[in-house]
PDB file of N, CA and C in Angstrom:
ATOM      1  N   UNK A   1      58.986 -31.369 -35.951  1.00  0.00           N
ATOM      2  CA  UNK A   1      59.355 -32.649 -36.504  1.00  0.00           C
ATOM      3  C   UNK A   1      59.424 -32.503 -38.017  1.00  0.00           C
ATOM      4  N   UNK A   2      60.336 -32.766 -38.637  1.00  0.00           N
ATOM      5  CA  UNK A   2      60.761 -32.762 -40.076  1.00  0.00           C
ATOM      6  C   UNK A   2      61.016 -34.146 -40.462  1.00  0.00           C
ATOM      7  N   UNK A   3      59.635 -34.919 -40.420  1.00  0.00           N
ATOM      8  CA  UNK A   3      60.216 -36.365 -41.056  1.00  0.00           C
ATOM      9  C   UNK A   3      58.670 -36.788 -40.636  1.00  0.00           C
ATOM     10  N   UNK A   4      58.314 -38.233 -41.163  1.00  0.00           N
ATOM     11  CA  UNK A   4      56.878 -38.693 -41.449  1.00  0.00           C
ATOM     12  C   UNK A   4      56.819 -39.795 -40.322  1.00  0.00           C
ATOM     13  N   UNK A   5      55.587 -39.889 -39.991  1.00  0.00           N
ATOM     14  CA  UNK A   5      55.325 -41.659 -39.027  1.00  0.00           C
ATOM     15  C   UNK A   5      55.921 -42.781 -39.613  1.00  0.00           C
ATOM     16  N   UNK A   6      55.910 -43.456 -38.779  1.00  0.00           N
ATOM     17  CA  UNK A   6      56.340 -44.926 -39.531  1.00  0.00           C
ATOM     18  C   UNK A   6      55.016 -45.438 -39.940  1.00  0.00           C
ATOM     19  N   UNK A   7      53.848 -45.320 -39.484  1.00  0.00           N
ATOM     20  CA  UNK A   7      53.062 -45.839 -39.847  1.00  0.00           C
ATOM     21  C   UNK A   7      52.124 -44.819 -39.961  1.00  0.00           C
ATOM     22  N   UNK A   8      50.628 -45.262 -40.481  1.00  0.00           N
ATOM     23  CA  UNK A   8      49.476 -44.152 -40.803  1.00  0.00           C
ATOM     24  C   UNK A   8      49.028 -43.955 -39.034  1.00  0.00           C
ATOM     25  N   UNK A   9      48.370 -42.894 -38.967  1.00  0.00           N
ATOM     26  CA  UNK A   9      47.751 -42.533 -37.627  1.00  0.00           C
ATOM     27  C   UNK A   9      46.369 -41.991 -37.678  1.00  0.00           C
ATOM     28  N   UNK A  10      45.922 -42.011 -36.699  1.00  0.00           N
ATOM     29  CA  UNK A  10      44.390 -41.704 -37.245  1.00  0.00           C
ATOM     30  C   UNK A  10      44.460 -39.999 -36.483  1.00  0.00           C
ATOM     31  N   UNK A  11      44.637 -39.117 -37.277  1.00  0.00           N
ATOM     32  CA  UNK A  11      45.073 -37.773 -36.932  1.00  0.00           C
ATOM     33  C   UNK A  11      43.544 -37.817 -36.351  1.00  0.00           C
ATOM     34  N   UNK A  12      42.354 -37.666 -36.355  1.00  0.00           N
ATOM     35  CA  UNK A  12      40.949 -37.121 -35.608  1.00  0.00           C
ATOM     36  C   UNK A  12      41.340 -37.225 -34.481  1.00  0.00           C
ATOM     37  N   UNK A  13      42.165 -38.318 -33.571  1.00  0.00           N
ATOM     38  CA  UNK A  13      42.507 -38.941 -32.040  1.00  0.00           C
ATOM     39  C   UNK A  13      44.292 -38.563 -31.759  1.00  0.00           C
ATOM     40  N   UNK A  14      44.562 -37.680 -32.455  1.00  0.00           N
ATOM     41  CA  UNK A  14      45.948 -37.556 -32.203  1.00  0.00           C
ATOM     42  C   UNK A  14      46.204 -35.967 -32.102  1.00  0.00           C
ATOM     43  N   UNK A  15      46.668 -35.772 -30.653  1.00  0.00           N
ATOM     44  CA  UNK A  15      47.129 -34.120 -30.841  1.00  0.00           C
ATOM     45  C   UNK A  15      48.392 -34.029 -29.738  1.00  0.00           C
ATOM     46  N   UNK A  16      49.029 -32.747 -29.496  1.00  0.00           N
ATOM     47  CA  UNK A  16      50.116 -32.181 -28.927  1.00  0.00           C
ATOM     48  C   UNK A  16      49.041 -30.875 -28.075  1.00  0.00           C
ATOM     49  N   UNK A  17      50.251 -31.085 -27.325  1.00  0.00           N
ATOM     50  CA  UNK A  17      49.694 -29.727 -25.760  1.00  0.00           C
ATOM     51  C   UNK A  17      51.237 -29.248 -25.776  1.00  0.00           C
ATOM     52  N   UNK A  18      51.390 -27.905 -25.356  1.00  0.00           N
ATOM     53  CA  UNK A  18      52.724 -27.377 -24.536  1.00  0.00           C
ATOM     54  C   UNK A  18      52.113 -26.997 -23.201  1.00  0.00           C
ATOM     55  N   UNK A  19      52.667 -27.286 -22.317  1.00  0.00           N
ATOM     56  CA  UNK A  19      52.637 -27.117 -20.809  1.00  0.00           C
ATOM     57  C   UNK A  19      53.856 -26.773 -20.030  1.00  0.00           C
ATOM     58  N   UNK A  20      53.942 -25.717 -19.076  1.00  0.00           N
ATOM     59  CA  UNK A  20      54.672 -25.158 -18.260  1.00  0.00           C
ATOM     60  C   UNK A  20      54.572 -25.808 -16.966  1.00  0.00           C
ATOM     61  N   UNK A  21      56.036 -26.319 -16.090  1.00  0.00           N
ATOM     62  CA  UNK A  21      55.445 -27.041 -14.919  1.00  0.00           C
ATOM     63  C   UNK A  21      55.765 -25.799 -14.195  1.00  0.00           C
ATOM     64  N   UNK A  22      55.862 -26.048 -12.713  1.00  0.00           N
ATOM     65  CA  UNK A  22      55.712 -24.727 -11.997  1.00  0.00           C
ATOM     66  C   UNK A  22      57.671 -24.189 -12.076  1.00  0.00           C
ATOM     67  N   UNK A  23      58.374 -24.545 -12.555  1.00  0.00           N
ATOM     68  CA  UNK A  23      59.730 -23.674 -12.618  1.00  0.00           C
ATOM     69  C   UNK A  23      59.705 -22.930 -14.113  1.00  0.00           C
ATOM     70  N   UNK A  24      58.686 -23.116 -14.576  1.00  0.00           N
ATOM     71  CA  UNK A  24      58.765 -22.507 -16.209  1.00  0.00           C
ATOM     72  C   UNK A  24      59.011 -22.948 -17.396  1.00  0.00           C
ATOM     73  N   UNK A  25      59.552 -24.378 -17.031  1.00  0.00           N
ATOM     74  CA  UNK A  25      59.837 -25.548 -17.914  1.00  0.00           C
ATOM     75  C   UNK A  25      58.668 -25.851 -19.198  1.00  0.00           C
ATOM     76  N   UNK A  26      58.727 -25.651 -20.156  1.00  0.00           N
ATOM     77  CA  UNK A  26      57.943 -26.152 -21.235  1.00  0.00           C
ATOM     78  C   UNK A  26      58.091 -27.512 -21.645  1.00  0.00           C
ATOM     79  N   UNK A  27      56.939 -28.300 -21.453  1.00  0.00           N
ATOM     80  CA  UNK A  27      57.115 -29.523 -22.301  1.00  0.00           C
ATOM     81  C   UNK A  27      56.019 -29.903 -22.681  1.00  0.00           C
ATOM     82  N   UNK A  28      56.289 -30.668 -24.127  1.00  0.00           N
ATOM     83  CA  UNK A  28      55.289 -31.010 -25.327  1.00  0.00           C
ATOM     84  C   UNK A  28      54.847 -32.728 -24.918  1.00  0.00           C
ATOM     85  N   UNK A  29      54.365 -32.487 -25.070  1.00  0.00           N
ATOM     86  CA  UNK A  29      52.639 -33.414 -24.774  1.00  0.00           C
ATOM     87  C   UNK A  29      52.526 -34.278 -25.956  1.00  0.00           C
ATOM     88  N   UNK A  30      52.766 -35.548 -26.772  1.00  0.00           N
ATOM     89  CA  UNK A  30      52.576 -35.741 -28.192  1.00  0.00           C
ATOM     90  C   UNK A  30      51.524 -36.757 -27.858  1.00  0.00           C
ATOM     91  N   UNK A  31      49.938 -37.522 -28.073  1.00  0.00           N
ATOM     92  CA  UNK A  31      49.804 -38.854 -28.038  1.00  0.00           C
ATOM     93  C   UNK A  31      48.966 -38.813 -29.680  1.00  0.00           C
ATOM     94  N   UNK A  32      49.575 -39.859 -29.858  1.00  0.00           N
ATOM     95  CA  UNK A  32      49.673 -40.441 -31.559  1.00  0.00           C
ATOM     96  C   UNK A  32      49.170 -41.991 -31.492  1.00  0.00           C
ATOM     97  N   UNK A  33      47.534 -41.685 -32.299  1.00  0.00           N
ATOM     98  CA  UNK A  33      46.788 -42.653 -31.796  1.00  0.00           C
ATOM     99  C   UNK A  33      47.088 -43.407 -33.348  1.00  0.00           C
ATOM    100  N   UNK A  34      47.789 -44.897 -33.003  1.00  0.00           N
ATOM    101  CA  UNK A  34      47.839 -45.670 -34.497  1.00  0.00           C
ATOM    102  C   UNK A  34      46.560 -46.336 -35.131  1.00  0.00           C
ATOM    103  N   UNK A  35      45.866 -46.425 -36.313  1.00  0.00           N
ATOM    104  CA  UNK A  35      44.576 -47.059 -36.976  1.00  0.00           C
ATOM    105  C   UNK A  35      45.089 -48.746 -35.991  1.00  0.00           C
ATOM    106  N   UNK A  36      44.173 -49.231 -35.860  1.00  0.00           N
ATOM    107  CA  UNK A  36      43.596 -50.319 -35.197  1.00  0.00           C
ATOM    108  C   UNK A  36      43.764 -51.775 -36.180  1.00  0.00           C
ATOM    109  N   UNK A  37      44.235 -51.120 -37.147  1.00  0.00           N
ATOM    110  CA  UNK A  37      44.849 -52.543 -37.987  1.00  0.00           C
ATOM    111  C   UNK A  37      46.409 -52.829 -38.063  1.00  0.00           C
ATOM    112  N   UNK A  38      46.860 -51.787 -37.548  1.00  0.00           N
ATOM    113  CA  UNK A  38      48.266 -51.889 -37.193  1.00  0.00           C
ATOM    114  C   UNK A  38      48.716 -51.759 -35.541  1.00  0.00           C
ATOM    115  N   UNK A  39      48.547 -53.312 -34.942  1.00  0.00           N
ATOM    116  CA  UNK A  39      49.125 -53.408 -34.076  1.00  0.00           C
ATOM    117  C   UNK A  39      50.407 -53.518 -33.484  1.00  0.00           C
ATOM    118  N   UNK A  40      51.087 -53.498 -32.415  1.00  0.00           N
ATOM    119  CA  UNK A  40      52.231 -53.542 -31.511  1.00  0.00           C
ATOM    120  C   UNK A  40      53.361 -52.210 -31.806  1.00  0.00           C
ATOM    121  N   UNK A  41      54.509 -52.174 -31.456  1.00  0.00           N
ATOM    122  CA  UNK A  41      55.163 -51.303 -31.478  1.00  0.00           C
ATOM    123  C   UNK A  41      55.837 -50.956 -32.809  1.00  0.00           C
ATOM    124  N   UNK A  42      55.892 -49.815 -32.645  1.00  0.00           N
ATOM    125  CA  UNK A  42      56.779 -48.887 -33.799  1.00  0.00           C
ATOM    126  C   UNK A  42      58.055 -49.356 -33.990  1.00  0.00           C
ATOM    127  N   UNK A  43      59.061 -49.425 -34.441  1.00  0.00           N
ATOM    128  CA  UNK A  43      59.961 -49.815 -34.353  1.00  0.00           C
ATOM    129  C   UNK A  43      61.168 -48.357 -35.010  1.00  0.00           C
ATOM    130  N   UNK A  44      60.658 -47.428 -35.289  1.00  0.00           N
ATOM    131  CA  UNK A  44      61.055 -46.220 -35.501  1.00  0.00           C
ATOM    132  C   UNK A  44      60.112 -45.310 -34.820  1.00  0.00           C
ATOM    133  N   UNK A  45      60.264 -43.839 -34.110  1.00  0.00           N
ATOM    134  CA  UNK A  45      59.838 -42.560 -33.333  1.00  0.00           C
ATOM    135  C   UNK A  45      58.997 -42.132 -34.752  1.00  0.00           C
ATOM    136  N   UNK A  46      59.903 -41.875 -35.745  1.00  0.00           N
ATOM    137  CA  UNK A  46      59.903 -41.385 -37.304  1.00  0.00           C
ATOM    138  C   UNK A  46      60.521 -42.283 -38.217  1.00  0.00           C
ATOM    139  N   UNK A  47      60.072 -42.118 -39.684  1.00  0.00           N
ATOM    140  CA  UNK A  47      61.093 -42.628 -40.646  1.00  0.00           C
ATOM    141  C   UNK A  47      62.155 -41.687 -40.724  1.00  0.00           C
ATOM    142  N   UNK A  48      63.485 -42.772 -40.826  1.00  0.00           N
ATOM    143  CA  UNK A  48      64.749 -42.156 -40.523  1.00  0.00           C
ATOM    144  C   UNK A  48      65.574 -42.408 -39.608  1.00  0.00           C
ATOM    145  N   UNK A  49      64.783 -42.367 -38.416  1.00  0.00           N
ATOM    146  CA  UNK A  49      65.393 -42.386 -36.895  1.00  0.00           C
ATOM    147  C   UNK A  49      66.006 -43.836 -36.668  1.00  0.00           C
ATOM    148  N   UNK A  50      66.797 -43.838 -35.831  1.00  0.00           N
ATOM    149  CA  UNK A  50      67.459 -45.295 -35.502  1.00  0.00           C
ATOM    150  C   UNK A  50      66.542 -45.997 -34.961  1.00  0.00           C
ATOM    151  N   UNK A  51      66.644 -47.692 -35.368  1.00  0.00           N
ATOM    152  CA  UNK A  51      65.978 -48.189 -35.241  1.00  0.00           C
ATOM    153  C   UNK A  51      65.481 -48.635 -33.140  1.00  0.00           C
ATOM    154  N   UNK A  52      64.498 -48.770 -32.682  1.00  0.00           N
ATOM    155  CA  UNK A  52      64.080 -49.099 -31.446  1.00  0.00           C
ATOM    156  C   UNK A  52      63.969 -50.789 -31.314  1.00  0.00           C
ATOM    157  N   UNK A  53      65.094 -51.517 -30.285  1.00  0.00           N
ATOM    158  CA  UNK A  53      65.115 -52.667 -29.693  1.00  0.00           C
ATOM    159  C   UNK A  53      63.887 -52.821 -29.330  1.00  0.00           C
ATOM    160  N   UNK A  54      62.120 -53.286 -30.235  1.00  0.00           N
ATOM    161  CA  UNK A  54      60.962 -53.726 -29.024  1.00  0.00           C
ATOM    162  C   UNK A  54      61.025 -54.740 -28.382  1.00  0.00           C
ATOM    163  N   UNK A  55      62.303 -55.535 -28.811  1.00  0.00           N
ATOM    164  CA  UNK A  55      62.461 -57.129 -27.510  1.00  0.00           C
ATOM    165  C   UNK A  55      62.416 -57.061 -26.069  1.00  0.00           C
ATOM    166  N   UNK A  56      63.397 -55.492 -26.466  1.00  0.00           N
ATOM    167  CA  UNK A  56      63.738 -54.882 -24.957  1.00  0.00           C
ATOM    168  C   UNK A  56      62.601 -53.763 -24.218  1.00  0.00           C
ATOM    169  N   UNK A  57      61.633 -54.078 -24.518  1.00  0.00           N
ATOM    170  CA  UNK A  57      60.360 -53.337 -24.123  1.00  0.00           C
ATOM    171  C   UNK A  57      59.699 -54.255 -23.012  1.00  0.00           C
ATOM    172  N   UNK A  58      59.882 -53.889 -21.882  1.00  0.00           N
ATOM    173  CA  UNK A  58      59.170 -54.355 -20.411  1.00  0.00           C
ATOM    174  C   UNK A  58      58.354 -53.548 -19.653  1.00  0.00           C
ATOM    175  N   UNK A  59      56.685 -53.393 -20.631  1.00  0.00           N
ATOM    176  CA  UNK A  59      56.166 -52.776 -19.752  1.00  0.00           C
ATOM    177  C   UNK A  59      55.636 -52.719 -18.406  1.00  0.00           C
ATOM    178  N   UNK A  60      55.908 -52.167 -17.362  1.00  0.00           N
ATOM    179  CA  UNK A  60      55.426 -52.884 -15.777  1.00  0.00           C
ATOM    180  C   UNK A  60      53.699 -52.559 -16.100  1.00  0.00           C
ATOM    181  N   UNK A  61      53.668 -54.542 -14.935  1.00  0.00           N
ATOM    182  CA  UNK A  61      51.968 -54.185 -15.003  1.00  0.00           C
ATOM    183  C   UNK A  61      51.742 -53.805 -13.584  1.00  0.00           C
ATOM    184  N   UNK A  62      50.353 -53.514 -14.174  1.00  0.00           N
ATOM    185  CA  UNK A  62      49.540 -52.641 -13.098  1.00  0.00           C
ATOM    186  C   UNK A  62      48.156 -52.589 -12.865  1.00  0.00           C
ATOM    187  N   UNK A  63      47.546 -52.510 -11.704  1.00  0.00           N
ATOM    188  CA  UNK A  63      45.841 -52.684 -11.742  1.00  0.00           C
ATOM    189  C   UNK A  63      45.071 -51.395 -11.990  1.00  0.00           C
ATOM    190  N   UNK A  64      43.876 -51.926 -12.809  1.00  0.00           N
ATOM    191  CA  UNK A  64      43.361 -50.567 -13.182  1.00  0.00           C
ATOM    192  C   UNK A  64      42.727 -49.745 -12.530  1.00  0.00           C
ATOM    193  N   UNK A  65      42.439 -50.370 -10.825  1.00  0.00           N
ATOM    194  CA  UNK A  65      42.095 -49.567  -9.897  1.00  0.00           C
ATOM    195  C   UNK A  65      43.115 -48.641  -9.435  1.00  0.00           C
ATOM    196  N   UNK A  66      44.174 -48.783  -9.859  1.00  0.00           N
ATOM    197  CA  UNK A  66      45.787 -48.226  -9.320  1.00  0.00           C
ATOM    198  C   UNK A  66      45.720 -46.746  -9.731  1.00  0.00           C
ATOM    199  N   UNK A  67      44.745 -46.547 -11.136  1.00  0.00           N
ATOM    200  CA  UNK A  67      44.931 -45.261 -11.967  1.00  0.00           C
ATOM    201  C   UNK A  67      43.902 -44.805 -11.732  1.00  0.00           C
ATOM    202  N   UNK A  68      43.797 -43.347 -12.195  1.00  0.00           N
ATOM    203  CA  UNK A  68      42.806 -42.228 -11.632  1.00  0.00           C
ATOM    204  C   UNK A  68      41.938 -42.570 -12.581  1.00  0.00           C
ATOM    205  N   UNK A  69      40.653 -41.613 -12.414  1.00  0.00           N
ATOM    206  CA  UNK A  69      39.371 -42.076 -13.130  1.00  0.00           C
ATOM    207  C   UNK A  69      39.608 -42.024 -14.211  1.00  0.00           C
ATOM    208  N   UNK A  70      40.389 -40.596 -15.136  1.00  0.00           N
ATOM    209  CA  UNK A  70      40.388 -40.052 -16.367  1.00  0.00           C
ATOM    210  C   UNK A  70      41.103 -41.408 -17.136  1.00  0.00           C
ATOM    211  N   UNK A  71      42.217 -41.860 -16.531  1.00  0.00           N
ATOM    212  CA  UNK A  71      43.491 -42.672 -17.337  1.00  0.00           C
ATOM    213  C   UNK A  71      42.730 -44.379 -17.316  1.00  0.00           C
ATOM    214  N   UNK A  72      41.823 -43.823 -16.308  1.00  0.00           N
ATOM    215  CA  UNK A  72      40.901 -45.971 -15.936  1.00  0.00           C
ATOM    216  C   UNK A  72      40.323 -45.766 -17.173  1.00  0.00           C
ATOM    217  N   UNK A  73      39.636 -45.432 -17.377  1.00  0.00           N
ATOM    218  CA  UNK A  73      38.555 -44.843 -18.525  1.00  0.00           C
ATOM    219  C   UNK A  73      39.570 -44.806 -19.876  1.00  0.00           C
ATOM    220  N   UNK A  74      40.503 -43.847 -20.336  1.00  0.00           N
ATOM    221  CA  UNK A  74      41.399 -44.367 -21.354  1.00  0.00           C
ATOM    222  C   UNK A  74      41.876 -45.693 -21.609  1.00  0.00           C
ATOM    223  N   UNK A  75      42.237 -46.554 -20.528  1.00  0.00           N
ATOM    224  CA  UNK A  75      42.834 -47.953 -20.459  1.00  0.00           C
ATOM    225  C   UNK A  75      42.116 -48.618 -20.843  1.00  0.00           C
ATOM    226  N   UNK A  76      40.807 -48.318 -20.478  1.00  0.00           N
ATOM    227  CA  UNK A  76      39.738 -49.465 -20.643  1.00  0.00           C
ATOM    228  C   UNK A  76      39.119 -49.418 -21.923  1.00  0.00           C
ATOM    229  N   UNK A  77      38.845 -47.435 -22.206  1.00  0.00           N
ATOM    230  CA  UNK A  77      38.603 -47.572 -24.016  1.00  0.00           C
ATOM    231  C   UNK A  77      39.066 -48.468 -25.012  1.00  0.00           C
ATOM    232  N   UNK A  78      40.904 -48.212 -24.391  1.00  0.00           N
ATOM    233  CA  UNK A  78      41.966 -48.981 -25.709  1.00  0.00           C
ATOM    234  C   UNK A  78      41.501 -50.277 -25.357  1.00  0.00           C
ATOM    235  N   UNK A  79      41.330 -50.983 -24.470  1.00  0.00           N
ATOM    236  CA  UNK A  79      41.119 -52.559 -23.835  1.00  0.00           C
ATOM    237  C   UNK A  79      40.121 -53.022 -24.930  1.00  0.00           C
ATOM    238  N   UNK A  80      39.010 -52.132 -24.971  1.00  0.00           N
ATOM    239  CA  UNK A  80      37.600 -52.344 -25.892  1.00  0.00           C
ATOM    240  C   UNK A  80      37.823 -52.557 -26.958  1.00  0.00           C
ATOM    241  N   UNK A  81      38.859 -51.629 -27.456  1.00  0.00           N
ATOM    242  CA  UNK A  81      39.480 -51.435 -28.933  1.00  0.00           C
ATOM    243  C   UNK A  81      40.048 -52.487 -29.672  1.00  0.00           C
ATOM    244  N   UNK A  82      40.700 -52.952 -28.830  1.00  0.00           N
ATOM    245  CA  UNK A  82      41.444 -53.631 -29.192  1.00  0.00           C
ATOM    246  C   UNK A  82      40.729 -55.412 -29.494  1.00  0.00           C
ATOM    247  N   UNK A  83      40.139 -55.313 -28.131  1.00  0.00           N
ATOM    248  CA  UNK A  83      39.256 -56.582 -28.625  1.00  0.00           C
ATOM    249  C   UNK A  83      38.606 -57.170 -30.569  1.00  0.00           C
TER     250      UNK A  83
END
């Protein structure tokens, strides 16, 4: 990536993985945790990039019994967080 966040991130909670699925395929892993005073969506990937429609953002809901232990446990951290 050759270009900056749109916003600050709290790099201590933010990293990248490369992973191989089983045909040999490489793919990068990014989660980019934003400081907690800047809520809702990005509206740029990067500065620079075309801008992202968030009107048109429909996330499906879902119960948190639905998700495995590791991702219940993430959901529920950010849930805390956010409070």
């Amino acid at each position: 990536m050759n270009s900056s966040w749109p916003e600050e991130i709290n790099s201590d909670e933010s990293y990248w993985t490369i992973e191989d699925d089983e045909n040999g395929i490489k793919y990068l892993h990014i989660l980019i945790t934003k400081w907690k005073t800047k809520e809702g969506w990005w509206k740029h990937i990067a500065k620079g990039e075309p801008e992202i429609d968030t009107s048109k953002i429909n996330p499906e809901s879902s119960k948190l019994s639905d998700l495995d232990p590791e991702m219940r446990g993430q959901v529920s951290k950010m849930m805390f967080d956010m409070r």
